[in-house]
Protein backbone atom coordinates (compact mmCIF):
# COMPACT_ATOMS: atom_id res chain seq x y z
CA UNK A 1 96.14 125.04 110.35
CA UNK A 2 99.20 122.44 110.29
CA UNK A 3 98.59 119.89 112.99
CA UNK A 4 100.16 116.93 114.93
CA UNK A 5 99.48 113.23 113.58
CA UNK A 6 100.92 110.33 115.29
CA UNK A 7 100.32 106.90 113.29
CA UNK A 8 100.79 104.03 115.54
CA UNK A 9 102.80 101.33 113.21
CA UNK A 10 102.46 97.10 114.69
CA UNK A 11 103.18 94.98 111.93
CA UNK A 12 104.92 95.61 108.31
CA UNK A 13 101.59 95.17 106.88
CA UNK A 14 99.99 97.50 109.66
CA UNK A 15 102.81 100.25 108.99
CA UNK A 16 102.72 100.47 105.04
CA UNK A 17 99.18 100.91 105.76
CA UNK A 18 99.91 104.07 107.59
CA UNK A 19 102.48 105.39 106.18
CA UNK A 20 99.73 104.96 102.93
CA UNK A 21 97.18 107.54 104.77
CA UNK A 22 100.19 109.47 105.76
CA UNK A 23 100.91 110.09 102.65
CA UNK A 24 97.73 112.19 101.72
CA UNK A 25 98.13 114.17 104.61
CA UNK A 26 101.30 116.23 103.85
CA UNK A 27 99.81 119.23 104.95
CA UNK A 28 99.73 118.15 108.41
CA UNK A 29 102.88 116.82 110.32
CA UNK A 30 103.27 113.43 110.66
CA UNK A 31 104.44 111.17 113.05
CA UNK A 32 105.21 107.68 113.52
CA UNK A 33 105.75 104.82 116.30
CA UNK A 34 106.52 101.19 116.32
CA UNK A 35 103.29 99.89 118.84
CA UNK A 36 103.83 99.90 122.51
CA UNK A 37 101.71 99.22 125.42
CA UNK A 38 101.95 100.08 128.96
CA UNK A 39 102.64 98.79 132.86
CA UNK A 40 102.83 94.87 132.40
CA UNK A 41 102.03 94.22 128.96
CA UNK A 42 105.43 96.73 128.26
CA UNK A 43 107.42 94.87 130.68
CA UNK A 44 106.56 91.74 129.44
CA UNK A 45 107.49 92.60 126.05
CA UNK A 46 110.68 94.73 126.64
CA UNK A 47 111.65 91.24 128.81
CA UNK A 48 111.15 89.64 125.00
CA UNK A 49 108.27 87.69 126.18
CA UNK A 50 106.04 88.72 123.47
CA UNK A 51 108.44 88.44 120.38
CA UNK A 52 105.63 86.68 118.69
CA UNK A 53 103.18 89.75 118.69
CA UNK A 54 103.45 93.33 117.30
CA UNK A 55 105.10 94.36 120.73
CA UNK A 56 108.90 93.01 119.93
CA UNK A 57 110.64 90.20 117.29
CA UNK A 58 110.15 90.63 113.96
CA UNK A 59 107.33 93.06 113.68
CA UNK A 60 109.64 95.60 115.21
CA UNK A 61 112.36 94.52 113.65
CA UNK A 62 110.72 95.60 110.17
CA UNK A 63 108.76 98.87 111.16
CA UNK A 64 112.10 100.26 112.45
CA UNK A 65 113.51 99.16 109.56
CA UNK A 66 110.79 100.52 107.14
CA UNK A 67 110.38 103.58 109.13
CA UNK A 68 114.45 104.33 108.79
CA UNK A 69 114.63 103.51 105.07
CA UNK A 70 111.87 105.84 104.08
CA UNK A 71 112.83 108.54 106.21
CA UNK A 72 110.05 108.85 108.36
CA UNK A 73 109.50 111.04 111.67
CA UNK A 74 109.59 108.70 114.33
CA UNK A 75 108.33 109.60 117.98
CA UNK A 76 108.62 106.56 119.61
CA UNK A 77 105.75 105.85 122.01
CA UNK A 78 104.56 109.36 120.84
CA UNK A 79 106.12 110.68 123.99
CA UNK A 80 107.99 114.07 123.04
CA UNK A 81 104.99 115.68 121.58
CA UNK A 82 101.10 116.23 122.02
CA UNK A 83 99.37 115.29 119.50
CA UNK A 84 95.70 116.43 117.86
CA UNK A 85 94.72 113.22 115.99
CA UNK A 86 96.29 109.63 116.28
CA UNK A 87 95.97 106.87 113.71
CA UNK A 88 95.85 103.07 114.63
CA UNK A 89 95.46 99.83 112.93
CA UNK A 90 94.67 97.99 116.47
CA UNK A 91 92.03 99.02 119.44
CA UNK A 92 93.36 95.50 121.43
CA UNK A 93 95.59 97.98 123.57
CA UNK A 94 94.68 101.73 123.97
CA UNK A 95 97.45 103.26 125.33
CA UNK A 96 97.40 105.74 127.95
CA UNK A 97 98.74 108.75 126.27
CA UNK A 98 96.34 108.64 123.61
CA UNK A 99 92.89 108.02 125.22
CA UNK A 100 90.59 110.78 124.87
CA UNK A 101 92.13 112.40 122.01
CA UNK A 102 90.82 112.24 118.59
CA UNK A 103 91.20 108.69 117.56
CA UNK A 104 90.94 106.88 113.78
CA UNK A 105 91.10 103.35 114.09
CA UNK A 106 91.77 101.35 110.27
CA UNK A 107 91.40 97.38 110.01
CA UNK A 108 94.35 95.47 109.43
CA UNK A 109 92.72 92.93 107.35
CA UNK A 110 91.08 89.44 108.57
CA UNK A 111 89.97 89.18 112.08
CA UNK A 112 90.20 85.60 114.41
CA UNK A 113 87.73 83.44 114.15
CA UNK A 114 85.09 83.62 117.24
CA UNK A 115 86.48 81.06 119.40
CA UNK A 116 85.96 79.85 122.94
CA UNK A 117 87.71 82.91 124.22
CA UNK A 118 86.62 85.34 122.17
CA UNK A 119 83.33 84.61 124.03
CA UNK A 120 85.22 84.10 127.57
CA UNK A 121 86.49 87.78 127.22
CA UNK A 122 83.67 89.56 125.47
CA UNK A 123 81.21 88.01 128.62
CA UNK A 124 83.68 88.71 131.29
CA UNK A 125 85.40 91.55 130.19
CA UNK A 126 88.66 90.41 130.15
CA UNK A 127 91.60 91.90 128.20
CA UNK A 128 90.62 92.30 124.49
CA UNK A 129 94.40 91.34 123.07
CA UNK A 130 94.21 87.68 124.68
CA UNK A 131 91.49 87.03 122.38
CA UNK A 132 93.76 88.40 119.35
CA UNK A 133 92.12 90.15 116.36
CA UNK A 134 88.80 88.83 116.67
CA UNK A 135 87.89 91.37 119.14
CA UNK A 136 88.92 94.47 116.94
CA UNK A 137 86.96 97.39 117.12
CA UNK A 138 85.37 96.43 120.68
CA UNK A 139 87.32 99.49 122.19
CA UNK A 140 84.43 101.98 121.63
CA UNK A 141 87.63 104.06 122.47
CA UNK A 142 87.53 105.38 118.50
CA UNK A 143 85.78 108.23 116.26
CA UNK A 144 85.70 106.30 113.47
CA UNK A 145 86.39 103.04 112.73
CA UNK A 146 87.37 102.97 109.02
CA UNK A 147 86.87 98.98 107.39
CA UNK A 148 87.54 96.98 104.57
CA UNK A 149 83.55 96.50 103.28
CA UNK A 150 79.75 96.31 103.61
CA UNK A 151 80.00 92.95 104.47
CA UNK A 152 82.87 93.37 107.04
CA UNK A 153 81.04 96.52 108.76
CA UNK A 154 78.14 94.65 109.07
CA UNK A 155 80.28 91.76 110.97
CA UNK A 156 81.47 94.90 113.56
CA UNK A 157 78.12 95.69 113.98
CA UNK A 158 76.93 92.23 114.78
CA UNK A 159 79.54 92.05 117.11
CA UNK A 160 78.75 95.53 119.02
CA UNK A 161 80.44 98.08 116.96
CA UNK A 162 78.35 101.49 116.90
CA UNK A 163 76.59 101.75 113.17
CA UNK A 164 77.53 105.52 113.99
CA UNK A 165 81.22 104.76 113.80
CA UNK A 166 81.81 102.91 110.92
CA UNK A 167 83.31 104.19 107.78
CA UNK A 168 83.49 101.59 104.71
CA UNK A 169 86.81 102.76 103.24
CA UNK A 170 88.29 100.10 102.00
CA UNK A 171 91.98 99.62 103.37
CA UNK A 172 95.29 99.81 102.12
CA UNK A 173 96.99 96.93 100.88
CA UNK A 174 94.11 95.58 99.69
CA UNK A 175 92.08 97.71 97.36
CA UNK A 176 93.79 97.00 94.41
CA UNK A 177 94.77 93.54 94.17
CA UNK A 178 94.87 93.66 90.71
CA UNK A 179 98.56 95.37 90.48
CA UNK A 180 99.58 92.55 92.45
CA UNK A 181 100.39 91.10 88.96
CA UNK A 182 103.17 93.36 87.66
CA UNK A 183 106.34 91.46 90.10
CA UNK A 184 109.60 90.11 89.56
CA UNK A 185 109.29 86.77 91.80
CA UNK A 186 110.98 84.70 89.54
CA UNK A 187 108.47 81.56 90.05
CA UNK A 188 104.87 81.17 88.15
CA UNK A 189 102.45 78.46 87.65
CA UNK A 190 103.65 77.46 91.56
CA UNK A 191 101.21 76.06 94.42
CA UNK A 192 101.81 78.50 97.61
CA UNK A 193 100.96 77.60 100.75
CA UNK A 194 100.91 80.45 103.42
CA UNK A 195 101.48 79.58 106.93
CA UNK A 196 100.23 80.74 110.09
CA UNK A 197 101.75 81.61 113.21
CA UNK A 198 99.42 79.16 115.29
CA UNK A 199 101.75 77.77 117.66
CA UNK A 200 103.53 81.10 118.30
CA UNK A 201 100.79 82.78 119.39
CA UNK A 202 99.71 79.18 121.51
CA UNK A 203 96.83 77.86 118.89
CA UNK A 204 96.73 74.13 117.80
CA UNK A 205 98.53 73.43 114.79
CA UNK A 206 99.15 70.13 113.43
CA UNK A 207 101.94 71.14 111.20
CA UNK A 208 102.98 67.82 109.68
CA UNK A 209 99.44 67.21 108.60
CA UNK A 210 99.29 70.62 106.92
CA UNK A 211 102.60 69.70 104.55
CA UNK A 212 101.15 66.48 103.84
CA UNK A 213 97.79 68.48 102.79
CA UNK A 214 100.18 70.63 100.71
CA UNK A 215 102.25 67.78 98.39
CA UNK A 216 98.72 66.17 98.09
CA UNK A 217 97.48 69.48 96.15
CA UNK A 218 100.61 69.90 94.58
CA UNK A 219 100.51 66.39 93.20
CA UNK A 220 104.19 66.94 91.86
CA UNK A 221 104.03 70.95 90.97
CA UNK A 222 106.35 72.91 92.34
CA UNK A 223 105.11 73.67 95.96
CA UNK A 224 106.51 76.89 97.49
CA UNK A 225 106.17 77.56 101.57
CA UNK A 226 106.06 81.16 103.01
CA UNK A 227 106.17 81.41 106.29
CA UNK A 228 104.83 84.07 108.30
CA UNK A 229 106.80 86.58 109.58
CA UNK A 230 106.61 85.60 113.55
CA UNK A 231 107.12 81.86 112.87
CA UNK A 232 109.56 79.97 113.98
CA UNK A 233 111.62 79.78 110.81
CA UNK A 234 114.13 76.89 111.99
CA UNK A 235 111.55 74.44 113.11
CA UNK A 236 109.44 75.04 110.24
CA UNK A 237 112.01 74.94 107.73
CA UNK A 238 112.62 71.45 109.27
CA UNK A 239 109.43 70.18 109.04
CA UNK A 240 108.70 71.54 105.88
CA UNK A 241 112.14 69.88 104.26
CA UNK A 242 111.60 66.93 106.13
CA UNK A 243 108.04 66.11 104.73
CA UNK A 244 108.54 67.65 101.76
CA UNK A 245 111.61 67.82 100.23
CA UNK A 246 111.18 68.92 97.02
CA UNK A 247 109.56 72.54 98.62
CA UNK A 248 111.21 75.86 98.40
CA UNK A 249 111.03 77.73 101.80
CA UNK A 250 110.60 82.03 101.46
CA UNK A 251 111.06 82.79 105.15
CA UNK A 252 111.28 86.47 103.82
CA UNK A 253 109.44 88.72 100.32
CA UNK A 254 106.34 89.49 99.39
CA UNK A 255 103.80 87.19 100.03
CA UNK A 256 101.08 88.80 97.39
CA UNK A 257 103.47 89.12 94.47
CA UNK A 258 103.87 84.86 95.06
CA UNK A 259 100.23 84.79 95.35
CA UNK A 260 99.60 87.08 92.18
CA UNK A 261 102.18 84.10 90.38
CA UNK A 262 101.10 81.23 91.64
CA UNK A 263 98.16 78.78 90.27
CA UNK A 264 96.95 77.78 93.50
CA UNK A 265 96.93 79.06 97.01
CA UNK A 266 96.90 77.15 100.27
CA UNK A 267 96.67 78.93 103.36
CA UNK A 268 95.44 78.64 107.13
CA UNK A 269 94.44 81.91 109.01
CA UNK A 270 95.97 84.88 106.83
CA UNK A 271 94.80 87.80 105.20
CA UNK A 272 96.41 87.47 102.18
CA UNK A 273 93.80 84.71 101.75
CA UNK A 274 91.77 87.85 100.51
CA UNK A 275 94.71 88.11 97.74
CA UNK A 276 94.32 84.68 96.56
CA UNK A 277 90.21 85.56 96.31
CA UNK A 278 90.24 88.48 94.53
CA UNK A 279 92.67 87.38 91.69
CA UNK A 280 90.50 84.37 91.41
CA UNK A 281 92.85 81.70 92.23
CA UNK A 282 92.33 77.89 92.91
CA UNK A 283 91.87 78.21 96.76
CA UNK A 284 92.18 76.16 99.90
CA UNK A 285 91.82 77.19 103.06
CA UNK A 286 90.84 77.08 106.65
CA UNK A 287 88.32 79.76 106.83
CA UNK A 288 85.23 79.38 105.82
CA UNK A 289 84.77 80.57 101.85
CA UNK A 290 81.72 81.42 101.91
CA UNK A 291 82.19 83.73 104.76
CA UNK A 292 85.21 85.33 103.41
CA UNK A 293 83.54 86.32 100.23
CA UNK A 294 80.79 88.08 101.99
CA UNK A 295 84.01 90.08 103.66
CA UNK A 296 86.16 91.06 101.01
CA UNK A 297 87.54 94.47 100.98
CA UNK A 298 86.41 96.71 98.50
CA UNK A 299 88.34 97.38 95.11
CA UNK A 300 88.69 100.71 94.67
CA UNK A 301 92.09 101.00 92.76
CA UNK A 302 94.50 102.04 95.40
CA UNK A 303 92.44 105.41 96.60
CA UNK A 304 91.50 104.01 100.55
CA UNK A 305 94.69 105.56 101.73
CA UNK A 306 93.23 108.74 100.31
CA UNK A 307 89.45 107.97 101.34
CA UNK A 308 90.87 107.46 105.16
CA UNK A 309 92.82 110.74 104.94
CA UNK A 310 89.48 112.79 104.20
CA UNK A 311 88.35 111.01 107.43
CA UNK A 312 90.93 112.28 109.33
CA UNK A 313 90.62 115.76 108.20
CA UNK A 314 86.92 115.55 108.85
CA UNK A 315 87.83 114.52 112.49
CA UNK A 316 90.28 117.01 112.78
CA UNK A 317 87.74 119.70 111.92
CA UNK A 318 85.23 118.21 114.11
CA UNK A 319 84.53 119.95 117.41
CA UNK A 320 85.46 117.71 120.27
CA UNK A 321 81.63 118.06 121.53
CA UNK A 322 80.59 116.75 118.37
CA UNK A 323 83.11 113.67 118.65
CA UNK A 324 81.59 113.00 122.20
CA UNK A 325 78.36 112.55 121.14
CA UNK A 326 79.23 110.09 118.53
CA UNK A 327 81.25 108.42 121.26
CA UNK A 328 78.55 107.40 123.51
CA UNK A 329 75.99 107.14 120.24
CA UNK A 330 73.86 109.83 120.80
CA UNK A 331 74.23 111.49 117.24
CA UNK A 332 73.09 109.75 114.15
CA UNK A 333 75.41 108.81 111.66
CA UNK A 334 77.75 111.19 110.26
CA UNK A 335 77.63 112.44 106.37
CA UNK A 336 81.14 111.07 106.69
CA UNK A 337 81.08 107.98 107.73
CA UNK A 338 78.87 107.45 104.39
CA UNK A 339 80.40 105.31 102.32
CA UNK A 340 79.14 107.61 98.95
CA UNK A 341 80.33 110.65 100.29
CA UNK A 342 84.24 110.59 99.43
């Protein structure tokens, strides 16, 4: 029977990812939305308070554009229809059209460090988005919760995830690193150094200190800057010029495809770190290495899109009893959240 799917979209990143899972589920119909939220949080951003976020700037800018381009159904907000499964690649806001319906939530990739209020809002039960990514998959508001690895399901779980909803998919984007390598960025041999979005999203940054890092690695290679896509491309095209000025600036293209060319990679808080690990490259970094290989997302040569799509059949087919029970973690782990059953 041909059913309703909404995907919910966020970032470019987030909304390849669905439109990935999407595409293994043609049987179904499919539907897409830029994110949203609801009461303040969707003033606030339709005011353009929250430009720096999934919620308006940039990130919206693209998944309309990416949803346009490739033809896509688009129900924004999911509003005009009701829908039997939805897709996410963020639990930080569940909206309220979409609570208590069958629910797949993916990882986007890296999650925020633990920090001071990561802590603040897990013991006082404040408002998971203010502590960013790091409190992904704290919802409990999910099915299934389908991740990037072992090592990062076992991170949810330390953090309070049910075992009983964890799928170890792998995730799109990132299971197949390896094609990375066939690009036409016109650079090689390069040292690139991805920025965060730090100060946007009011984090400490000392940004002059970072360049200087940079040229020091480079010691006289050619040093190429991408910036993130929420940064603030004037000032740090600025900075970057100013302390630097023999650096080439991308505020725009792909990020892994300069990765895949460069020799070295230098980058703060970003997933494509997990890029620059995989294809073994001469890596520096703020996170913690040793951490981030325990993480890594499985290589599985481009199938997770596909692997997540069985999950969402299998949800689909599930009675809603059923799903309830895994809910609240009465029922032992489902045969397919099992990471050899695909």
């Amino acid at each position: 029977m041909t059913q309703n799917i909404l995907f919910i979209c966020g970032s470019l990143n987030q909304t390849t990812m669905m439109h990935k899972i999407a595409k293994n589920l043609g049987e179904h119909n499919c539907y897409f939305t830029p994110y949203f939220a609801d009461g303040l949080i969707d003033w606030m951003a339709r005011m353009g308070w929250l430009d720096f976020s999934v919620l308006g700037g940039r990130h919206l800018r693209d998944t309309k554009d990416y949803l346009a381009r490739n033809m896509l159904n688009v129900d924004a907000r999911g509003a005009r229809r009701e829908y039997d499964l939805v897709v996410t690649c963020s639990d930080l806001i569940v909206q309220k059209n979409i609570r208590g319906k069958r629910l797949v939530l993916v990882q986007e990739g890296i999650t925020e460090p633990e920090t001071w209020v990561y802590k603040l809002v897990k013991r006082l039960k404040l408002p998971r988005y203010l502590a960013n990514t790091s409190t992904n998959g704290l919802s409990d508001a999910y099915d299934i919760f389908c991740v990037a690895s072992e090592g990062y399901a076992a991170h949810f779980i330390r953090k309070g995830v049910k075992p009983e909803k964890i799928a170890v998919t792998g995730i799109p984007n990132f299971d197949n690193v390896q094609s990375l390598q066939d690009n036409d960025f016109p650079f090689h041999d390069h040292v690139l150094a991805a920025t965060s979005p730090l100060r946007e999203s009011f984090r400490a940054d000392d940004r002059i200190a970072f360049i200087r890092k940079c040229n020091e690695i480079a010691a006289g290679r050619q040093l190429i800057f991408k910036l993130h896509p929420t940064e603030n491309v004037e000032r740090a095209t600025r900075e970057i010029y100013r302390n630097s000025p023999g650096a080439l600036v991308y505020a725009y293209g792909n990020v892994d495809h300069m990765i895949a060319n460069a020799s070295v990679v230098i980058t703060q808080q970003s997933t494509c770190t997990f890029v620059a690990e995989a294809l073994g490259k001469e890596l520096y970094t703020n996170l913690n290495l040793d951490e981030l290989r325990r993480l890594m997302p499985i290589q599985n040569g481009g199938v997770a899109g596909e692997r997540i799509a069985n999950i969402c059949r299998r949800v689909l087919h599930t009675p809603m009893p059923v799903l309830e029970q895994v809910r609240r973690g009465l029922r032992s782990r489902p045969r397919w959240e099992k990471a050899d059953s695909f």
